[in-house]
C-alpha atoms as a PDB file:
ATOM      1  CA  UNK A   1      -6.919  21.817   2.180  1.00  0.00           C
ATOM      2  CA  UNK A   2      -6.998  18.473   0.077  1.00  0.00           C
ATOM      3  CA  UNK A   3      -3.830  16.463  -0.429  1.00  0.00           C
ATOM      4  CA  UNK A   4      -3.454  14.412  -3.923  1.00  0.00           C
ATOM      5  CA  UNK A   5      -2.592  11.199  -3.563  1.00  0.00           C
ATOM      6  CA  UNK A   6      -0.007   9.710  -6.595  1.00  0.00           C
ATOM      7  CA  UNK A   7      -0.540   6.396  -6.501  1.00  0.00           C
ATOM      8  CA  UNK A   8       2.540   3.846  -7.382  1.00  0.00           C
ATOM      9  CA  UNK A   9       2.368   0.748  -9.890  1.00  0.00           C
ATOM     10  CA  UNK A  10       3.739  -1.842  -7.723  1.00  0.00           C
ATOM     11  CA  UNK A  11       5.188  -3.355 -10.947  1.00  0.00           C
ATOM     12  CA  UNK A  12       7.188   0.069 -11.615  1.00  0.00           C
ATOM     13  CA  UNK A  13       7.952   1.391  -8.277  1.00  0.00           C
ATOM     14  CA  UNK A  14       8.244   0.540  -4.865  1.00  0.00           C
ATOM     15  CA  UNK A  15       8.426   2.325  -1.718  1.00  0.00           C
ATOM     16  CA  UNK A  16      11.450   2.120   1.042  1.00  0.00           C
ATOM     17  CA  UNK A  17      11.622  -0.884   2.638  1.00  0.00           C
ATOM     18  CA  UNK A  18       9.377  -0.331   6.563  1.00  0.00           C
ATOM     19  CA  UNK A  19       7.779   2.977   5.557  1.00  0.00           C
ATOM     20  CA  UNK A  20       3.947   2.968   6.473  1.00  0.00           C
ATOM     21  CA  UNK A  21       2.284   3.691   3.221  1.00  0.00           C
ATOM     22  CA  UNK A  22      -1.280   3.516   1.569  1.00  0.00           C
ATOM     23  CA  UNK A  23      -2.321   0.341  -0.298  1.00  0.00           C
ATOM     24  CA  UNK A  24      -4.680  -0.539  -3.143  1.00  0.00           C
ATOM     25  CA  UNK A  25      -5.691  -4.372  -2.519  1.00  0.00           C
ATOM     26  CA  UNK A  26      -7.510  -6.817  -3.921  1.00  0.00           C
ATOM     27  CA  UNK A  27      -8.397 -10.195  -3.250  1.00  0.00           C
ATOM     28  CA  UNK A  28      -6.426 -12.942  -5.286  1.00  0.00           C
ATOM     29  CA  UNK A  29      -9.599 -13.525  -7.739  1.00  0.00           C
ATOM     30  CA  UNK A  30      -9.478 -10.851 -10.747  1.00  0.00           C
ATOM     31  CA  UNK A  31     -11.355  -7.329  -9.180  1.00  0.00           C
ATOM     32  CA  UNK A  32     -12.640  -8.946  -6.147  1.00  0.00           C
ATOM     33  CA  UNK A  33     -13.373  -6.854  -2.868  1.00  0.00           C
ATOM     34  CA  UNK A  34     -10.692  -4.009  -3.948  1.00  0.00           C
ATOM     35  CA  UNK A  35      -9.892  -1.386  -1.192  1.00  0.00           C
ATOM     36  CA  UNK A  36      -7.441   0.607   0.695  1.00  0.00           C
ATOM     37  CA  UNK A  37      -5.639  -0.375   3.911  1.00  0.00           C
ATOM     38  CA  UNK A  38      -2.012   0.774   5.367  1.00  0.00           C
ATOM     39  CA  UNK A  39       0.965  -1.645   5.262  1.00  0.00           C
ATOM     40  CA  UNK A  40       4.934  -1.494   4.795  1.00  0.00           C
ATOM     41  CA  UNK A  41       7.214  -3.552   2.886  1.00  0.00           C
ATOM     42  CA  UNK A  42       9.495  -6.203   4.803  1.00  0.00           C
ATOM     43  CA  UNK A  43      12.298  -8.108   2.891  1.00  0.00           C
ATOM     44  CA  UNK A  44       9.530  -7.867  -0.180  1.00  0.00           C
ATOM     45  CA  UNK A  45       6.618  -9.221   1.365  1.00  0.00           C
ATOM     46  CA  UNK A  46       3.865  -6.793   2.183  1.00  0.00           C
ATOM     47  CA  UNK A  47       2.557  -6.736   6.105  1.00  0.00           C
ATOM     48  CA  UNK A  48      -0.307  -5.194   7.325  1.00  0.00           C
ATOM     49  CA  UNK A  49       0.593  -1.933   9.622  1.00  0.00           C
ATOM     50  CA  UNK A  50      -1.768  -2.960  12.238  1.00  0.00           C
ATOM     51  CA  UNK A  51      -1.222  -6.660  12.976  1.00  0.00           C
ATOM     52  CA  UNK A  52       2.043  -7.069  11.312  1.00  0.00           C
ATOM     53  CA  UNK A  53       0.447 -10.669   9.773  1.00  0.00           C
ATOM     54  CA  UNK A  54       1.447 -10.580   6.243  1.00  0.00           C
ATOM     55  CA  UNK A  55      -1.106  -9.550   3.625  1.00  0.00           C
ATOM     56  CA  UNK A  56      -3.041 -12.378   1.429  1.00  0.00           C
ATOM     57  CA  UNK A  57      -4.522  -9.456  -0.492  1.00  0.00           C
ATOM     58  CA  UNK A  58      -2.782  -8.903  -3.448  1.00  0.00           C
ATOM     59  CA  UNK A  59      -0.917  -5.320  -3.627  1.00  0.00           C
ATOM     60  CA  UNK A  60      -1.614  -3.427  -6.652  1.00  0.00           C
ATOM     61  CA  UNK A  61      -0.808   0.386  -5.788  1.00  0.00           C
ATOM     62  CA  UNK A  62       1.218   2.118  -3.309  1.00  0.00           C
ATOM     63  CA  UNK A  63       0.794   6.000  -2.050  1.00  0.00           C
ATOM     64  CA  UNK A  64       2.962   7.980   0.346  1.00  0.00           C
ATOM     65  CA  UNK A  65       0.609  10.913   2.328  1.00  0.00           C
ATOM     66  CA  UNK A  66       2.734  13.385   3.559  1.00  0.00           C
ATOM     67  CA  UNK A  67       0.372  15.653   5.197  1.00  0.00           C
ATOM     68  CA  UNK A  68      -0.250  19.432   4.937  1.00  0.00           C
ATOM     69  CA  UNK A  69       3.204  21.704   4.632  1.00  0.00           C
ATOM     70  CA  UNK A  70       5.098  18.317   4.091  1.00  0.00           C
END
């Protein structure tokens, strides 16, 4: 089974403030290093799920997996 992502526009949509989701980064210089981490929302600054520290990547997508049956 293969789940499809939808990824979010940050600039059209963002998720609920806390919720773990996907993110599409990139460092601050135009389509440098871009990748994928996890991360939440807190009082709109973006933190990184693992070490809380918030991101200096910029945030350019968003995606909610909800797993198989979900």
């Amino acid at each position: 089974m293969i789940e499809k992502l939808k990824w979010n526009d940050v600039a059209k949509e963002m998720p609920d403030a806390g919720s773990t989701v996907l993110l599409w980064v990139r460092d601050p210089k135009p389509f440098a290093n871009p990748g994928w981490m996890t991360g939440y929302l807190d009082d709109g600054e973006w933190h990184d799920s693992e070490t809380s520290h918030a991101l200096t990547e910029i945030v350019t997508h968003w995606a909610e997996p909800n797993g198989p049956g979900a």
